[in-house]
N, C-alpha and C. Protein backbone atom coordinates (compact mmCIF):
# COMPACT_ATOMS: atom_id res chain seq x y z
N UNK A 1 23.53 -37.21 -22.29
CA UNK A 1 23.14 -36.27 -21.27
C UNK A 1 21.89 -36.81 -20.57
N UNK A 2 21.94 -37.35 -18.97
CA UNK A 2 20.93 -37.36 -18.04
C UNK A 2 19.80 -36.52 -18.74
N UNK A 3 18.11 -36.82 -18.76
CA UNK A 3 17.16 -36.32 -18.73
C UNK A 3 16.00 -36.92 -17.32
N UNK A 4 15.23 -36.08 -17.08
CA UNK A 4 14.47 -36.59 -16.08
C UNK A 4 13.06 -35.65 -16.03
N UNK A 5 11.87 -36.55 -16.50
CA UNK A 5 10.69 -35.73 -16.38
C UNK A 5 10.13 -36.04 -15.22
N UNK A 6 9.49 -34.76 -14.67
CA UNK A 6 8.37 -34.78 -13.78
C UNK A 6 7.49 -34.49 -13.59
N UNK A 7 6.14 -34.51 -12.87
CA UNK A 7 4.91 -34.63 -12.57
C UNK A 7 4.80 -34.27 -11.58
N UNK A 8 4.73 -32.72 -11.46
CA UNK A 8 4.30 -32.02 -10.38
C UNK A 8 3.05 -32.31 -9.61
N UNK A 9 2.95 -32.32 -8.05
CA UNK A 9 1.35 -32.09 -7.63
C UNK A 9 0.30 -31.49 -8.14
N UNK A 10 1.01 -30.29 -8.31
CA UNK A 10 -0.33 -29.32 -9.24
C UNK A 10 -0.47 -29.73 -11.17
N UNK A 11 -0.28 -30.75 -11.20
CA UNK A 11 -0.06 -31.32 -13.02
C UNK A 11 0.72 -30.57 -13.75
N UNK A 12 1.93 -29.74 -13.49
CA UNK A 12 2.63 -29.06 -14.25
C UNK A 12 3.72 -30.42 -14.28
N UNK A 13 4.44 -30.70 -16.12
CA UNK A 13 5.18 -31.55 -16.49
C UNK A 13 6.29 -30.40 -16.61
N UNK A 14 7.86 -31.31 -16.09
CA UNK A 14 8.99 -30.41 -16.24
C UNK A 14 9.73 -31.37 -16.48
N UNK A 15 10.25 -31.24 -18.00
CA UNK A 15 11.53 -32.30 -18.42
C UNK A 15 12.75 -31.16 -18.32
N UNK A 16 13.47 -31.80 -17.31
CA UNK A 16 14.90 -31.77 -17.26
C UNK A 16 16.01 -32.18 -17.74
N UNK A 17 16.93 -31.34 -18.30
CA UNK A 17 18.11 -32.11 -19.05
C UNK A 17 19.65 -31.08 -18.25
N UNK A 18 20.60 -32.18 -18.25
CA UNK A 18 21.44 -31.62 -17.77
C UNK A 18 22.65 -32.97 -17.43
N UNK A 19 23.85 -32.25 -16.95
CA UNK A 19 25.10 -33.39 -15.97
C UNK A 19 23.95 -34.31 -14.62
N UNK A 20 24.33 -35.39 -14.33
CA UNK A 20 23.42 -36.13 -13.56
C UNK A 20 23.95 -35.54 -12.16
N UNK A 21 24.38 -34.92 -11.88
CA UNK A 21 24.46 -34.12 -10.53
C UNK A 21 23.87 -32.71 -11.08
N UNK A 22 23.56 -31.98 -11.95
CA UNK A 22 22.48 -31.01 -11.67
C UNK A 22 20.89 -31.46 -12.11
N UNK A 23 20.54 -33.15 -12.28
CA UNK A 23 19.62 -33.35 -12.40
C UNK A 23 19.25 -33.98 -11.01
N UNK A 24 20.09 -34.96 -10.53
CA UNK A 24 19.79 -35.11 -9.06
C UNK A 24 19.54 -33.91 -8.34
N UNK A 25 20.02 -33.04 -8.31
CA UNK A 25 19.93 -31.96 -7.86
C UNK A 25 18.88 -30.89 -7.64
N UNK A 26 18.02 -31.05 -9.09
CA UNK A 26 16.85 -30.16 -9.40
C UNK A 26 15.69 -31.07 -8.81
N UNK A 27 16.27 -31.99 -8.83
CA UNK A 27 15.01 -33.27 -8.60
C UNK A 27 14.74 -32.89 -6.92
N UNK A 28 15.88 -33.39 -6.68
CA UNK A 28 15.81 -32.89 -4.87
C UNK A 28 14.95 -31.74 -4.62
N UNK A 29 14.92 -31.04 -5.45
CA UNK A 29 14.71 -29.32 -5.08
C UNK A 29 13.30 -29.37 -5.28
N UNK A 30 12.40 -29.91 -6.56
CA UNK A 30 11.26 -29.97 -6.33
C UNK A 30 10.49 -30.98 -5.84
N UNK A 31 11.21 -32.03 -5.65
CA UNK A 31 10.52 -33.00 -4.63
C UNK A 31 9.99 -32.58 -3.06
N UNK A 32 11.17 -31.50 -2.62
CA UNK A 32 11.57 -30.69 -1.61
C UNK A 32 10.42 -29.98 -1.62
N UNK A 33 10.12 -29.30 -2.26
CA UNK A 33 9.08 -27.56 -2.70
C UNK A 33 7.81 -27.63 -2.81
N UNK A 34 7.22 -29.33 -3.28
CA UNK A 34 5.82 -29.38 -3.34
C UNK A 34 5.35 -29.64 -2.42
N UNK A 35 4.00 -29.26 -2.64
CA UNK A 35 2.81 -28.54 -1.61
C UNK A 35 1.86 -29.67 -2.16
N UNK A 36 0.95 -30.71 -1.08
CA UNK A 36 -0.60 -30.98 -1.85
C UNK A 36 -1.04 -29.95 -2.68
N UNK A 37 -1.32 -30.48 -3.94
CA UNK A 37 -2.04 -29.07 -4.77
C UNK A 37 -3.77 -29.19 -4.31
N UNK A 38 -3.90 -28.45 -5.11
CA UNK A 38 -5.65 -27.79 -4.63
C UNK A 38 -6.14 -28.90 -4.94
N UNK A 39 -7.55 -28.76 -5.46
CA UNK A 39 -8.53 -29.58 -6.27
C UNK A 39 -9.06 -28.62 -7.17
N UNK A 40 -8.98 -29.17 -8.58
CA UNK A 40 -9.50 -28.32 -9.17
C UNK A 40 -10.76 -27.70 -9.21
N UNK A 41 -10.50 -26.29 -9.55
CA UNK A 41 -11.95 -24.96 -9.34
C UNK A 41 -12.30 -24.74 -7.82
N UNK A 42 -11.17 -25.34 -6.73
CA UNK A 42 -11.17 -24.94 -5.52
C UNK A 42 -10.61 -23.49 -5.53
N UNK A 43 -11.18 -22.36 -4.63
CA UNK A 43 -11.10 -21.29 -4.51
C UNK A 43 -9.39 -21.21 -3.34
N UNK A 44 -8.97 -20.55 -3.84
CA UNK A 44 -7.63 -20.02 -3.14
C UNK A 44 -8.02 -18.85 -1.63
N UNK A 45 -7.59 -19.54 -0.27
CA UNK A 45 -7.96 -18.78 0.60
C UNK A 45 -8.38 -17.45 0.36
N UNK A 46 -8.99 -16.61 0.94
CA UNK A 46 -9.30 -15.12 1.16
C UNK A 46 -8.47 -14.73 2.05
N UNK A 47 -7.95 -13.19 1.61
CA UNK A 47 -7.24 -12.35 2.65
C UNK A 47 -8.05 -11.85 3.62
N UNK A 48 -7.71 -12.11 4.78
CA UNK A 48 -8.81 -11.40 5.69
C UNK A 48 -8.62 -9.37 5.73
N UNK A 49 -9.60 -9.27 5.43
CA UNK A 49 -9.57 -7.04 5.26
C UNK A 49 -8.44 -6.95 6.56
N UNK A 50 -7.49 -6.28 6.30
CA UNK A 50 -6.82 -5.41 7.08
C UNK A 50 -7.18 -3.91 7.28
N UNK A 51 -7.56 -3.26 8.07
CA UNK A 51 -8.03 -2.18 8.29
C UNK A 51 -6.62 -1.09 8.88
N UNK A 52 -6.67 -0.17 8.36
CA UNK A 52 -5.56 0.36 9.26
C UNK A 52 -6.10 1.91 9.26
N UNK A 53 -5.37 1.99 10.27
CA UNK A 53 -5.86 2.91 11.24
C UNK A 53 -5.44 4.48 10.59
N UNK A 54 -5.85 5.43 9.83
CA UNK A 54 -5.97 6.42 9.08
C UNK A 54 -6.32 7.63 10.41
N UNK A 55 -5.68 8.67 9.53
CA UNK A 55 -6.25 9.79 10.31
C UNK A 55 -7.58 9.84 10.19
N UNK A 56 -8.32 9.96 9.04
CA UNK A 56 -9.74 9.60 9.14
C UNK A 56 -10.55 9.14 10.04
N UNK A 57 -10.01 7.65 10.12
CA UNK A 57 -10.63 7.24 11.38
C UNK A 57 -10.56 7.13 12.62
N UNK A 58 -9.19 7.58 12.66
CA UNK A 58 -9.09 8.27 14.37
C UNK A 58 -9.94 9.30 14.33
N UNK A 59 -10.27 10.66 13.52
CA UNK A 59 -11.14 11.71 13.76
C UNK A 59 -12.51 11.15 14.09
N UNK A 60 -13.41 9.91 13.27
CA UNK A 60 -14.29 9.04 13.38
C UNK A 60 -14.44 8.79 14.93
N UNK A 61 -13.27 8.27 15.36
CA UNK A 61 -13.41 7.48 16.66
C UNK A 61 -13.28 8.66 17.62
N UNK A 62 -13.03 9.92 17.50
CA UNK A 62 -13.13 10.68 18.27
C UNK A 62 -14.58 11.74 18.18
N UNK A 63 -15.38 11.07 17.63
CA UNK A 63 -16.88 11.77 17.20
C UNK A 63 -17.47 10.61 17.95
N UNK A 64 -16.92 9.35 17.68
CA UNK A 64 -17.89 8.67 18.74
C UNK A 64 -17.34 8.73 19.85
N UNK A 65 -16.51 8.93 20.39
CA UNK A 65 -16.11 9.13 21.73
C UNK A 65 -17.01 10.02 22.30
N UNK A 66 -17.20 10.88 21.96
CA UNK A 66 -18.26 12.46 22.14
C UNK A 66 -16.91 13.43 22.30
N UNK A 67 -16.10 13.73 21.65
CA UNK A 67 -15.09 14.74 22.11
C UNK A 67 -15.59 15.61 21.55
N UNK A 68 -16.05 16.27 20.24
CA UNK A 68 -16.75 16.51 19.34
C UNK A 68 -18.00 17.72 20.08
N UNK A 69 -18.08 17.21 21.51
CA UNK A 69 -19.98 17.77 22.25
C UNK A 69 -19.76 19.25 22.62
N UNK A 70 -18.09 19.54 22.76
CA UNK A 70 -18.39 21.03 22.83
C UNK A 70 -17.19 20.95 21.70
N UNK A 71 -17.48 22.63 21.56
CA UNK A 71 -16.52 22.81 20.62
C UNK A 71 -15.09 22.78 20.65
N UNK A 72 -14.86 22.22 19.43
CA UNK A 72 -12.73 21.97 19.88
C UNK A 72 -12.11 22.81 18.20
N UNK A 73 -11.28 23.87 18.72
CA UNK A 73 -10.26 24.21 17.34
C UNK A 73 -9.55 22.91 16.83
N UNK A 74 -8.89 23.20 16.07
CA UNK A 74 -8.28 22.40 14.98
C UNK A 74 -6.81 22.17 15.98
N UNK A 75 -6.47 22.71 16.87
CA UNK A 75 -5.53 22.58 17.86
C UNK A 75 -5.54 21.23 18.66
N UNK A 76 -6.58 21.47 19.04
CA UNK A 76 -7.04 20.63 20.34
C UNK A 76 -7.52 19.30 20.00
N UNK A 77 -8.08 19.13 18.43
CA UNK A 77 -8.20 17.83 18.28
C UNK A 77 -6.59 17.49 17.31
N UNK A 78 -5.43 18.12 17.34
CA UNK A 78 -4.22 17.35 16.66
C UNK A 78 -3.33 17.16 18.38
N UNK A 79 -4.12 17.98 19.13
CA UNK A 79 -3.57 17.54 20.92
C UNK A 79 -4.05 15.65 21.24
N UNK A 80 -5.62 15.98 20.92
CA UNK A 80 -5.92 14.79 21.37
C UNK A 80 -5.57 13.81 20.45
N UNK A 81 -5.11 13.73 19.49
CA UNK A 81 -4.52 12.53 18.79
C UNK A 81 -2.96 12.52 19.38
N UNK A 82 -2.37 13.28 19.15
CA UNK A 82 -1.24 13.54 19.94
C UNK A 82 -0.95 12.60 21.09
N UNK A 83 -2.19 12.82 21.76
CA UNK A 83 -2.35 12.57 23.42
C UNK A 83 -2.99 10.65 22.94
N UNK A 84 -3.51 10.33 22.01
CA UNK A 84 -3.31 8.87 21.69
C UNK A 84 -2.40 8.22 20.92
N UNK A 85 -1.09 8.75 21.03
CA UNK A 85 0.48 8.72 20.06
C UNK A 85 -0.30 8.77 18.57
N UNK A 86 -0.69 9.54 17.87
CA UNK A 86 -1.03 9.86 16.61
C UNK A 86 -0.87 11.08 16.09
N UNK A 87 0.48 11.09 15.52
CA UNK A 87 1.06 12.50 15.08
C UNK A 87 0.77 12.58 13.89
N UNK A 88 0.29 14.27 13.48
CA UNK A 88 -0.38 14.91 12.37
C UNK A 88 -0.17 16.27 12.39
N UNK A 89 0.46 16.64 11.27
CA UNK A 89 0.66 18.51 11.09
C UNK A 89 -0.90 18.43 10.81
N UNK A 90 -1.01 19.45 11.35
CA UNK A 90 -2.67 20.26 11.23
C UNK A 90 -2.87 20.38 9.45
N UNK A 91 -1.85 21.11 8.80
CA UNK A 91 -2.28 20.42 7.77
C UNK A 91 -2.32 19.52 6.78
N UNK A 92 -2.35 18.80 7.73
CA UNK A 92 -2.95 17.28 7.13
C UNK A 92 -4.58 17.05 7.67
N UNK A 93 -4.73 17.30 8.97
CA UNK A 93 -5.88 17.34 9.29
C UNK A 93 -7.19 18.04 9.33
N UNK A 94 -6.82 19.58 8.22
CA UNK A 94 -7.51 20.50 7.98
C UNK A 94 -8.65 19.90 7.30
N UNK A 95 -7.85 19.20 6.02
CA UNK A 95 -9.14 18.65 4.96
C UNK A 95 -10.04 18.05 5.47
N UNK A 96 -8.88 17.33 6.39
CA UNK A 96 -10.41 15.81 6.42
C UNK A 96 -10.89 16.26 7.65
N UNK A 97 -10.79 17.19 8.57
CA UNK A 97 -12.28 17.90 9.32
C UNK A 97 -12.89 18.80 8.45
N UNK A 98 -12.64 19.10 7.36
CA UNK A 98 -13.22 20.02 6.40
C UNK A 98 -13.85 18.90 5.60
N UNK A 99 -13.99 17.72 5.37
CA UNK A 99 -14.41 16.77 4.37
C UNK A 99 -16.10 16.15 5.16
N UNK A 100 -15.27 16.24 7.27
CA UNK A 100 -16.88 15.78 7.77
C UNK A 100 -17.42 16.93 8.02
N UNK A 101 -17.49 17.75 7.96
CA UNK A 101 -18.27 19.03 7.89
C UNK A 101 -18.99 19.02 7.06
N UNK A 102 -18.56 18.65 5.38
CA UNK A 102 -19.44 19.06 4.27
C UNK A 102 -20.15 17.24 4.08
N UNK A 103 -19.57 16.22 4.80
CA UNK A 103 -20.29 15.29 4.94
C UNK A 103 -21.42 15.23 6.36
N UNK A 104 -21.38 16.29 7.40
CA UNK A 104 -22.11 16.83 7.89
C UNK A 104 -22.10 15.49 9.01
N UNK A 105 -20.65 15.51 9.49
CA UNK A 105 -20.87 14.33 10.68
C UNK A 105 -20.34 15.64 12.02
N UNK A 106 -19.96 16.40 11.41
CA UNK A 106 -19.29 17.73 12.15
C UNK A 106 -20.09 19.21 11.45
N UNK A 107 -19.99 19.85 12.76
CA UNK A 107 -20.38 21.51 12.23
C UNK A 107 -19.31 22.32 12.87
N UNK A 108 -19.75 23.40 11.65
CA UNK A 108 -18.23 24.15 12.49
C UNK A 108 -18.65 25.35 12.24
N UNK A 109 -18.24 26.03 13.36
CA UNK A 109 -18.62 26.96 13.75
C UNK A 109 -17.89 28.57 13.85
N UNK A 110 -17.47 29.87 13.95
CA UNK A 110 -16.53 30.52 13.70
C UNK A 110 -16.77 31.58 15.26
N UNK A 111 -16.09 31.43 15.92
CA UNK A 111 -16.13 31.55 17.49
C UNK A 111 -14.51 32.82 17.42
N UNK A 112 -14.68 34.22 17.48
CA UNK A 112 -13.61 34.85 17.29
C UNK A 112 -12.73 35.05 16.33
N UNK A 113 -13.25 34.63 15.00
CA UNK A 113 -12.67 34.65 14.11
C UNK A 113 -11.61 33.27 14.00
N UNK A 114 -12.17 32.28 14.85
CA UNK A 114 -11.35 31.44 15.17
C UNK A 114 -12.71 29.86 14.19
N UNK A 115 -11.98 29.15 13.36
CA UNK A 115 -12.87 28.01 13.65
C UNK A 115 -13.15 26.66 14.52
N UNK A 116 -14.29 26.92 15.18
CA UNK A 116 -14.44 25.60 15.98
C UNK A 116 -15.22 24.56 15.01
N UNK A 117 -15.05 23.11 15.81
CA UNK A 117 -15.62 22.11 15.26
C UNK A 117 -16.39 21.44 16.26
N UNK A 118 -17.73 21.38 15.90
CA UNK A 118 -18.34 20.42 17.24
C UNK A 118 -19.53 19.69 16.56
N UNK A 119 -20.01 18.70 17.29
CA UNK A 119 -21.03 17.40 17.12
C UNK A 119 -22.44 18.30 16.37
């Protein structure tokens, strides 16, 4: 039975045994597959942060916008996300204008028994 060792780029040894057409075969395949390996104790790229875009921080970006300067119900800011294609049942968005309130980036206010939220 055909055998055939190899010596990967990255120093991994792989002895192969098999019919000499599935050793030609495997051979092809990792001759095919290797990559220059690293150097050793070289650091493996970094993922660059992906940020994605949360209801959170659309509410964020709409405090710095100044939308926030007069008062808006809980209506009017799931309009204006709305109105930047960012769909949200209100409650979903209850908490987290209830979260900058008690983080005090928002005040809110009770206007008719109604609650407003403003800067």
């Amino acid at each position: 039975m055909p055998t055939a060792s190899i010596t990967l780029l990255s120093g991994a040894k792989v002895v192969i045994e098999g019919s000499q057409a599935e050793v030609a075969n495997l051979i092809a395949t990792f001759q095919g597959n290797q990559t220059p390996s690293k150097r050793k104790g070289a650091r493996a790229p970094t993922r660059t942060a992906v940020t994605r875009e949360g209801p959170m921080q659309l509410l964020l970006d709409l405090i710095d916008s100044d939308f926030f300067k007069t008062p808006q119900e809980l209506s009017a800011i799931r309009m204006a996300l709305e109105a930047q294609g960012h769909f949200y049942p209100t409650t979903t968005l209850s908490p987290l204008v209830l979260r900058l309130v008690r983080s005090k980036q928002l005040r809110r206010i009770k206007v008719q028994k109604r609650w407003t939220y403003v800067r």
